[in-house]
C-alpha atoms as a PDB file:
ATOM      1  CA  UNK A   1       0.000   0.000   0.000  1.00  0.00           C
ATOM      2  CA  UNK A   2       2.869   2.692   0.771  1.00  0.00           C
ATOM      3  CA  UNK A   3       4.869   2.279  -2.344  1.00  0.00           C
ATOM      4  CA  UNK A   4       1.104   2.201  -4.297  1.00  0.00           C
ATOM      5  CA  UNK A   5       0.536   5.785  -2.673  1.00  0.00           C
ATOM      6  CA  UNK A   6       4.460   6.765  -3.309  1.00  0.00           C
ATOM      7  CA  UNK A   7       3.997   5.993  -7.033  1.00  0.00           C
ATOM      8  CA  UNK A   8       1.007   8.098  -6.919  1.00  0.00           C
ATOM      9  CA  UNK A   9       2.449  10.856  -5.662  1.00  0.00           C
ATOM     10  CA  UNK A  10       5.715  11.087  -7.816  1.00  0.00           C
ATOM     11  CA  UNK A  11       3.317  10.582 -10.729  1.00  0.00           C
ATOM     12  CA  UNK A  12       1.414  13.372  -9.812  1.00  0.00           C
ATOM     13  CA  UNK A  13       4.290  15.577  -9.358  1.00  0.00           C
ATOM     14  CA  UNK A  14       5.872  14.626 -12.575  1.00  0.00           C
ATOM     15  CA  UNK A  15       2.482  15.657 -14.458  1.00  0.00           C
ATOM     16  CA  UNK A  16       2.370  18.930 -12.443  1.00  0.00           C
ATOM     17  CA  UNK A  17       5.721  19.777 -12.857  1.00  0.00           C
ATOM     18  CA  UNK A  18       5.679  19.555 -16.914  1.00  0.00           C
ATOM     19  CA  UNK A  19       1.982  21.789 -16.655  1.00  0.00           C
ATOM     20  CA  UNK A  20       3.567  24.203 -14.431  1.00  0.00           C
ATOM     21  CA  UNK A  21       6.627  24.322 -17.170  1.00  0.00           C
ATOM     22  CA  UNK A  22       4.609  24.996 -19.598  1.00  0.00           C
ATOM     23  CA  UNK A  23       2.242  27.646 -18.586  1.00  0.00           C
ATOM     24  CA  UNK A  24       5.382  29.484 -17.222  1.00  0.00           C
ATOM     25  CA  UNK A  25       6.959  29.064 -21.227  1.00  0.00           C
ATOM     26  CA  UNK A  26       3.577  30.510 -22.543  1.00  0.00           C
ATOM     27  CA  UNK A  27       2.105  33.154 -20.140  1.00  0.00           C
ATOM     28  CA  UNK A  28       5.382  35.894 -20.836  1.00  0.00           C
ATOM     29  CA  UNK A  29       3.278  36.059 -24.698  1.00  0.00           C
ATOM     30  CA  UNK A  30       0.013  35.199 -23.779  1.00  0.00           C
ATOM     31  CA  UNK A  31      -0.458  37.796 -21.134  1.00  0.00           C
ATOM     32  CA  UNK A  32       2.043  40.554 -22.436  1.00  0.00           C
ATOM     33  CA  UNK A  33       4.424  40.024 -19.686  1.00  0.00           C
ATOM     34  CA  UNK A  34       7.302  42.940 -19.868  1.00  0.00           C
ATOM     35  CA  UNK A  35      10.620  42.553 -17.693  1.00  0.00           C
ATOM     36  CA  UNK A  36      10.101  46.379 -16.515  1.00  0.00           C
ATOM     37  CA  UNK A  37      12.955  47.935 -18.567  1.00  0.00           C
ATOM     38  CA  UNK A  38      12.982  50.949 -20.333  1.00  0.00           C
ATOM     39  CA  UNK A  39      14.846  53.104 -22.294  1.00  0.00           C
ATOM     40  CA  UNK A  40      14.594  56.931 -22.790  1.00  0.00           C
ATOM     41  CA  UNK A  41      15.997  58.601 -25.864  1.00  0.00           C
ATOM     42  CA  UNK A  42      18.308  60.552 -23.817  1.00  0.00           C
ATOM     43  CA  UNK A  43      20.398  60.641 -20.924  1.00  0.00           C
ATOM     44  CA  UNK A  44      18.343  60.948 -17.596  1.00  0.00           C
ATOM     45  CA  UNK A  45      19.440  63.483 -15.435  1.00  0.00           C
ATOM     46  CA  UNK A  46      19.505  63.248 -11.842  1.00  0.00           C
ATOM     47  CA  UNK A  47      16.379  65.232 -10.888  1.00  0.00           C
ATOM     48  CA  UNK A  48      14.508  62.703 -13.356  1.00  0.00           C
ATOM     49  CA  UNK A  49      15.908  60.002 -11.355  1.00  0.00           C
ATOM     50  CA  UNK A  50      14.840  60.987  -7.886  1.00  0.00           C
ATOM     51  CA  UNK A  51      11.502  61.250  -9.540  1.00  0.00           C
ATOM     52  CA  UNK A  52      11.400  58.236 -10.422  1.00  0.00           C
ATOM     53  CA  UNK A  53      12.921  56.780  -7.353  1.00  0.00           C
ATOM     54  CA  UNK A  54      10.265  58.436  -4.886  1.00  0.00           C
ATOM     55  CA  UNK A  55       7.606  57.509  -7.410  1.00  0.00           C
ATOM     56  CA  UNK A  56       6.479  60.952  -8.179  1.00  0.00           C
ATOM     57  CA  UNK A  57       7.188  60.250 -12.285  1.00  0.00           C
ATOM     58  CA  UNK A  58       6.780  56.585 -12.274  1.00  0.00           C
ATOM     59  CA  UNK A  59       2.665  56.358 -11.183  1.00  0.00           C
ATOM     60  CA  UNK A  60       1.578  54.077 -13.542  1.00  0.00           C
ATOM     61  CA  UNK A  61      -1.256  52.556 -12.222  1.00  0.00           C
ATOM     62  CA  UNK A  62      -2.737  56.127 -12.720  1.00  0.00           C
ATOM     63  CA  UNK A  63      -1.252  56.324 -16.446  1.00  0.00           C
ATOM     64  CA  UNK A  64      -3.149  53.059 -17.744  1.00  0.00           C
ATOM     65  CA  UNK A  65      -6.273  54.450 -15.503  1.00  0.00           C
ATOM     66  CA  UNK A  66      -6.225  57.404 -17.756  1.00  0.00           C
ATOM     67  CA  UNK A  67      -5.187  55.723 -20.543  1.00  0.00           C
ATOM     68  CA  UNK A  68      -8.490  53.014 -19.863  1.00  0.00           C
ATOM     69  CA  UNK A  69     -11.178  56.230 -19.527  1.00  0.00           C
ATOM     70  CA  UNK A  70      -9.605  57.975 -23.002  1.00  0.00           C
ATOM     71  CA  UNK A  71     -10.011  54.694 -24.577  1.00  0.00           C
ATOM     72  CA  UNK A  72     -14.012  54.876 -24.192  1.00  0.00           C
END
């Protein structure tokens, strides 16, 4: 009965494993994944970057809000 429920359990972790792999190969295109780089055409200065750092240029869960309602 033990090695029954062993087999069982590698089995199952075999099958989840190569799901698991595969949704992880296919979600980056299917839900537009991005790595969170950017580039800007020029050279940031250093008044852009503490914007950026205290979050005061980088809102942008407010910039696809606004970008939702123009969309209408």
């Amino acid at each position: 009965m033990f090695l029954i429920l062993i087999i069982g359990f590698v089995s199952a972790i075999y099958v989840t494993n190569g799901s698991m792999l595969n949704t992880a190969k296919t979600s980056a295109s299917t839900y537009h994944l991005e790595d969170g780089h950017f580039e800007l055409k020029e050279q940031a200065s250093n008044d852009l970057l503490k914007k950026i750092a205290s979050g005061q240029k980088a809102d942008v869960k407010a910039y696809y809000q606004k970008k939702h309602l123009k969309n209408r």
